[in-house]
PDB file of N, CA and C in Angstrom:
ATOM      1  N   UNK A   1       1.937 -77.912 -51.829  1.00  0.00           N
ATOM      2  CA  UNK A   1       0.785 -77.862 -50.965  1.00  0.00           C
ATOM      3  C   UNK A   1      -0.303 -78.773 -51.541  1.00  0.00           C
ATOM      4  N   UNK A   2      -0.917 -79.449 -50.731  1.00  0.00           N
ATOM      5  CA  UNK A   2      -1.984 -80.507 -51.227  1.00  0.00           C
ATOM      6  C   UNK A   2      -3.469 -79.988 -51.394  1.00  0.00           C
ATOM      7  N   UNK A   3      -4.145 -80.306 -51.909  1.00  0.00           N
ATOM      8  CA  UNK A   3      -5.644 -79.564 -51.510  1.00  0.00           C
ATOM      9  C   UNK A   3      -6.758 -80.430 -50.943  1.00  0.00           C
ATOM     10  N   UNK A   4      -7.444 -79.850 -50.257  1.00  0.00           N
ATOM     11  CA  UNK A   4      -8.234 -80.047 -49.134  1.00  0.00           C
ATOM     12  C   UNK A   4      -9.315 -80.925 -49.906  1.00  0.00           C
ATOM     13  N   UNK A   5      -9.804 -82.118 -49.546  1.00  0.00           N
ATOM     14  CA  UNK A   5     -10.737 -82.493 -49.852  1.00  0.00           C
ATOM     15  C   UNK A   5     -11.716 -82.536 -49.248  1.00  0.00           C
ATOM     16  N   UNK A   6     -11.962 -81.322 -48.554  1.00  0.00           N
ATOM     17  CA  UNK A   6     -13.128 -81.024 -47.720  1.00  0.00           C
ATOM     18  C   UNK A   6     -14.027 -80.468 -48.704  1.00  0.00           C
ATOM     19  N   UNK A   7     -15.290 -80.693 -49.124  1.00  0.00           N
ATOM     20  CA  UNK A   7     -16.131 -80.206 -50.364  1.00  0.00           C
ATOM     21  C   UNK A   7     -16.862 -78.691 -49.548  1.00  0.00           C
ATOM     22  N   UNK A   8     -16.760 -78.420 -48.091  1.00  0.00           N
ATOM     23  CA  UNK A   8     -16.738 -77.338 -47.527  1.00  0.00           C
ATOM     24  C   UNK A   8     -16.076 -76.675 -48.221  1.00  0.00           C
ATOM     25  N   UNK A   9     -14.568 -76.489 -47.709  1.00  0.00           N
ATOM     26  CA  UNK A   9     -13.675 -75.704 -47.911  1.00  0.00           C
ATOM     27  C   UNK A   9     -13.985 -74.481 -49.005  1.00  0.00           C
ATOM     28  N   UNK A  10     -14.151 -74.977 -49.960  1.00  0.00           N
ATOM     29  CA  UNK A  10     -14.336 -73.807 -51.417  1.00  0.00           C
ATOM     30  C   UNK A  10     -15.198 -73.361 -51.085  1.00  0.00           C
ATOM     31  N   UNK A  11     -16.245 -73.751 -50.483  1.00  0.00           N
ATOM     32  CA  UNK A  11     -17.608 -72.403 -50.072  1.00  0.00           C
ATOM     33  C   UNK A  11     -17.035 -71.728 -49.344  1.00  0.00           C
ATOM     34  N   UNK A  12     -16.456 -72.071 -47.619  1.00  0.00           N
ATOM     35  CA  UNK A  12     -15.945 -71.360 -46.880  1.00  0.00           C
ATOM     36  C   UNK A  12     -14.803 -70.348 -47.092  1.00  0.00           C
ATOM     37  N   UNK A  13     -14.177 -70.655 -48.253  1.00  0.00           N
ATOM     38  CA  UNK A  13     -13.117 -69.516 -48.748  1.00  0.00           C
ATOM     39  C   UNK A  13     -13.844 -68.567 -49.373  1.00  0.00           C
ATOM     40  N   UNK A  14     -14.972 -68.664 -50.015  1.00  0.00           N
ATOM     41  CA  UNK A  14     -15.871 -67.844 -51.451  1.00  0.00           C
ATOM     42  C   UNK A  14     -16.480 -66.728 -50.429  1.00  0.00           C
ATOM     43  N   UNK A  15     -16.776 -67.109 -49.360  1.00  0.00           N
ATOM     44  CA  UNK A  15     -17.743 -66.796 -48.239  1.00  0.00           C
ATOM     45  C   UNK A  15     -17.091 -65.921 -47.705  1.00  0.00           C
ATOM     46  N   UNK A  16     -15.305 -66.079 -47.404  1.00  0.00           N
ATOM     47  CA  UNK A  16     -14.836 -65.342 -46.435  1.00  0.00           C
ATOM     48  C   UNK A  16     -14.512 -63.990 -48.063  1.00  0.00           C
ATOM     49  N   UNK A  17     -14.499 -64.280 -48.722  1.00  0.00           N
ATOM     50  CA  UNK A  17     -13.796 -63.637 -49.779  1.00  0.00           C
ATOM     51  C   UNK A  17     -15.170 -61.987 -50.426  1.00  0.00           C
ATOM     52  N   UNK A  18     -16.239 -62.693 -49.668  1.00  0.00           N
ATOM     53  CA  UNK A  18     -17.620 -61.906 -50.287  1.00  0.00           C
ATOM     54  C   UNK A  18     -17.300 -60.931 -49.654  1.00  0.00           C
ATOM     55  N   UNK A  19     -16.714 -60.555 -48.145  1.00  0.00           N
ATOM     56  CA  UNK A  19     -16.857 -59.566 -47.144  1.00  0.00           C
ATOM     57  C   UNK A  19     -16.381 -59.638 -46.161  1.00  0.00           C
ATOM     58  N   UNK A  20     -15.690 -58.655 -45.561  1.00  0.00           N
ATOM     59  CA  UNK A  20     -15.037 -58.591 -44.980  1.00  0.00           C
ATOM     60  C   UNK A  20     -15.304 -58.212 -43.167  1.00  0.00           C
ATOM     61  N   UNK A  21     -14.555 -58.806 -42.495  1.00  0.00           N
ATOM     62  CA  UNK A  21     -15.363 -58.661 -41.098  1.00  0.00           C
ATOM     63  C   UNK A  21     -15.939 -60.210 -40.752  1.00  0.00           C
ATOM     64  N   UNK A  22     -16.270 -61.250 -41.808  1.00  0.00           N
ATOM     65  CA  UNK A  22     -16.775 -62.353 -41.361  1.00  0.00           C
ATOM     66  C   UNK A  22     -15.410 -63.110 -40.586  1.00  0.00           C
ATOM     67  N   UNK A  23     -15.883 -63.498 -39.190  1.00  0.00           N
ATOM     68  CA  UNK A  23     -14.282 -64.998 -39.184  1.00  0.00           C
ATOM     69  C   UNK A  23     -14.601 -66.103 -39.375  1.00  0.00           C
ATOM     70  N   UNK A  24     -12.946 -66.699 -39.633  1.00  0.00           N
ATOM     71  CA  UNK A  24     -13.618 -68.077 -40.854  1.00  0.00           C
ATOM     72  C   UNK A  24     -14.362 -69.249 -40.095  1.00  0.00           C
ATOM     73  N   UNK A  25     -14.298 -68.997 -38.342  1.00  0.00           N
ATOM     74  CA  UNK A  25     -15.241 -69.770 -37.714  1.00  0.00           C
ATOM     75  C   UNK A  25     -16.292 -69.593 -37.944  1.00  0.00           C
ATOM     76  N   UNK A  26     -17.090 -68.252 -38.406  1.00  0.00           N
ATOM     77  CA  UNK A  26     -18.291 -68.095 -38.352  1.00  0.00           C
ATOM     78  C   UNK A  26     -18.601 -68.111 -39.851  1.00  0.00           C
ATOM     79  N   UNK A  27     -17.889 -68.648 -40.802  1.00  0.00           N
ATOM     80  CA  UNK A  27     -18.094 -68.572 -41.900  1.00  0.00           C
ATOM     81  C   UNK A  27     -17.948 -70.284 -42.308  1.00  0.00           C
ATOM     82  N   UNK A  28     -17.442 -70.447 -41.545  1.00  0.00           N
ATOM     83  CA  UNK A  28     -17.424 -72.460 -41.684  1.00  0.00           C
ATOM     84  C   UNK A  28     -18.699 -72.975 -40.869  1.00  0.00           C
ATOM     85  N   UNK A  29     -19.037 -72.603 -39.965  1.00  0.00           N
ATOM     86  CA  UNK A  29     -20.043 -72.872 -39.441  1.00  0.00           C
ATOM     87  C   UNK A  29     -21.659 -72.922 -40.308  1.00  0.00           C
ATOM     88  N   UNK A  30     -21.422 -71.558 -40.553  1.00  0.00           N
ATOM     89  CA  UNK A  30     -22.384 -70.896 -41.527  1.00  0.00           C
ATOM     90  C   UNK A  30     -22.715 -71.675 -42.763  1.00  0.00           C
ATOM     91  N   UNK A  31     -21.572 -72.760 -43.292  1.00  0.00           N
ATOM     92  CA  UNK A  31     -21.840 -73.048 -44.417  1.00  0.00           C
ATOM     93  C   UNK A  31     -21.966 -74.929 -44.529  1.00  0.00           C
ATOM     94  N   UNK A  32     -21.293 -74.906 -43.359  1.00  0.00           N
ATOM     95  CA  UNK A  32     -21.701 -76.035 -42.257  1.00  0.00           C
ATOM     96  C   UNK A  32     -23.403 -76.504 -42.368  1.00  0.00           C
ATOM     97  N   UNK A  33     -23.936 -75.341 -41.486  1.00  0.00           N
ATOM     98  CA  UNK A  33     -25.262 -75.040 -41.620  1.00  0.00           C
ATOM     99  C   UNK A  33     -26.138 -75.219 -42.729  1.00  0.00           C
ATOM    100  N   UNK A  34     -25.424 -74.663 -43.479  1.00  0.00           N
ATOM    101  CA  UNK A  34     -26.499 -74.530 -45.231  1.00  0.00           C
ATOM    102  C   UNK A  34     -26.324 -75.957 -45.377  1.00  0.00           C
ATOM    103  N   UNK A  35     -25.298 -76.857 -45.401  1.00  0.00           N
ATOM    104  CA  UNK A  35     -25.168 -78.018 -46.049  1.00  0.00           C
ATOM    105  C   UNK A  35     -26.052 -78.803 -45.618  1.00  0.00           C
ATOM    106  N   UNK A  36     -26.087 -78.975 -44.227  1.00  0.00           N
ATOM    107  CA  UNK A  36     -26.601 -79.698 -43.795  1.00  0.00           C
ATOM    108  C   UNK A  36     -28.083 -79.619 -43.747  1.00  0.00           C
ATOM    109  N   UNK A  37     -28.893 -78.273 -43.912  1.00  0.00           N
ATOM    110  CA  UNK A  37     -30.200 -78.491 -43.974  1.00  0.00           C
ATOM    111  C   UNK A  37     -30.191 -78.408 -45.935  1.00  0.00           C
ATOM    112  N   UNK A  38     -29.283 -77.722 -46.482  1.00  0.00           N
ATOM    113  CA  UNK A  38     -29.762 -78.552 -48.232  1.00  0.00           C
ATOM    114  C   UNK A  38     -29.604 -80.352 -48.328  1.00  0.00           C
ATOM    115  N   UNK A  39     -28.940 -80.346 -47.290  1.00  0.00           N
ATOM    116  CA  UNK A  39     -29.011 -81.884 -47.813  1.00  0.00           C
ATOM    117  C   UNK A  39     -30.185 -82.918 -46.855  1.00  0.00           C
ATOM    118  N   UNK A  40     -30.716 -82.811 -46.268  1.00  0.00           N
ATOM    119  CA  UNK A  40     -31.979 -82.923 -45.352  1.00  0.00           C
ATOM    120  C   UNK A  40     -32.778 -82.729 -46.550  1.00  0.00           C
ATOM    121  N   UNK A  41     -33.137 -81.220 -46.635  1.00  0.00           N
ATOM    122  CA  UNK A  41     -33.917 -81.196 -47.860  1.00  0.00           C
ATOM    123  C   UNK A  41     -34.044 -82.183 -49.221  1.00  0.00           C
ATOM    124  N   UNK A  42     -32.641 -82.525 -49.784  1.00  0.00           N
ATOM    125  CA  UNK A  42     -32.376 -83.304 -50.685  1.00  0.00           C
ATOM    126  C   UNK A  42     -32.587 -84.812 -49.714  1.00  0.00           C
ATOM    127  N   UNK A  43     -32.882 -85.119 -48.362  1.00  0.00           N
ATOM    128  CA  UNK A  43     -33.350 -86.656 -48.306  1.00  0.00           C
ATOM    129  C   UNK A  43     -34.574 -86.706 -47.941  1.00  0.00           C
ATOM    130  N   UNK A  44     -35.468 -85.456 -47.989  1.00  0.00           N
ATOM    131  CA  UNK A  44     -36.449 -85.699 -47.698  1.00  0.00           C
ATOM    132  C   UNK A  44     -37.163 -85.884 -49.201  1.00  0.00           C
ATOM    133  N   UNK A  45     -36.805 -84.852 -50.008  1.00  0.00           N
ATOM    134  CA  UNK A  45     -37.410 -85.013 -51.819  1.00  0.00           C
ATOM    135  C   UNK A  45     -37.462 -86.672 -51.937  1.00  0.00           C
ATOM    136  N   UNK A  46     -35.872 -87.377 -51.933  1.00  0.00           N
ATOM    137  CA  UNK A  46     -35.514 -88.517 -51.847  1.00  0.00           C
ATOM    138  C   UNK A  46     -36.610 -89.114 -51.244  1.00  0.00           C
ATOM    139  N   UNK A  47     -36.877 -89.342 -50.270  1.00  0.00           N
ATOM    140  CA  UNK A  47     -37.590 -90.422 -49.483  1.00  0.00           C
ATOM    141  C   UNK A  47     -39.129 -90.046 -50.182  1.00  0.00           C
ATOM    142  N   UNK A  48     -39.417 -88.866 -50.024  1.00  0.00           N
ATOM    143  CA  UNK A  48     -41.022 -88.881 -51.296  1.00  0.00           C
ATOM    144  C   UNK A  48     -41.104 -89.588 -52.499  1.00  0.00           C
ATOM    145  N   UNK A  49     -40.196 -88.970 -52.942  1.00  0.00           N
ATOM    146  CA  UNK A  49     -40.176 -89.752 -54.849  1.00  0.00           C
ATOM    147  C   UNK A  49     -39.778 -91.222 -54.196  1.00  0.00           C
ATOM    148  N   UNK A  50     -39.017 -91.680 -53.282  1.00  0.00           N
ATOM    149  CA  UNK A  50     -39.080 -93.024 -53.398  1.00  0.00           C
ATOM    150  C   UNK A  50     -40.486 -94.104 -53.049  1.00  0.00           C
ATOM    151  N   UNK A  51     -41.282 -93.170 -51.765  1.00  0.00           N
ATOM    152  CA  UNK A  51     -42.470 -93.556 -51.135  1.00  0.00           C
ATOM    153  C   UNK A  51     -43.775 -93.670 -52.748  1.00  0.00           C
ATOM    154  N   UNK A  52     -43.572 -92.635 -53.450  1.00  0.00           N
ATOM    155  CA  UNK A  52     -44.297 -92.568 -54.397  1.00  0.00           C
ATOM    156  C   UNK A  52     -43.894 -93.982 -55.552  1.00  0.00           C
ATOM    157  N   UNK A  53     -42.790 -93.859 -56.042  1.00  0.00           N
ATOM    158  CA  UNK A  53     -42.378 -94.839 -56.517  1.00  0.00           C
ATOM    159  C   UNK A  53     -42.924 -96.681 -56.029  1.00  0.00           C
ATOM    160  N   UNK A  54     -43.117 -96.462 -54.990  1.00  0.00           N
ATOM    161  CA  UNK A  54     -43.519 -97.837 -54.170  1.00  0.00           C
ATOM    162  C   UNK A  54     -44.930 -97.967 -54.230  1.00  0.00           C
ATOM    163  N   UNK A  55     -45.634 -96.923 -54.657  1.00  0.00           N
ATOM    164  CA  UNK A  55     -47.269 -96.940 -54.158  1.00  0.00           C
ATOM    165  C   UNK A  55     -47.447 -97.472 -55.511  1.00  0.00           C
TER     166      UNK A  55
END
């Protein structure tokens, strides 16, 4: 078996593994979600420290 190089994946397994009752649609989604606004977050820091850097 090969492994997934989805950098999802291992959250979405950890996630389904915390509790029971979640489905893994709503648990991929869910983590879907987090990524995408931590990493927003991480381009907005980015784009400050760079704006600062320039001044």
């Amino acid at each position: 078996m090969t492994e997934s190089t989805d950098p999802l994946d291992p959250w979405t397994a950890r996630l389904l593994r915390l509790g029971e009752g979640i489905s893994p649609e709503a648990a991929r989604t869910f983590v879907q979600d987090l990524y995408t606004h931590a990493q927003a977050d991480l381009d907005e820091k980015r784009a400050e420290a760079e704006f600062e850097r320039e001044e």
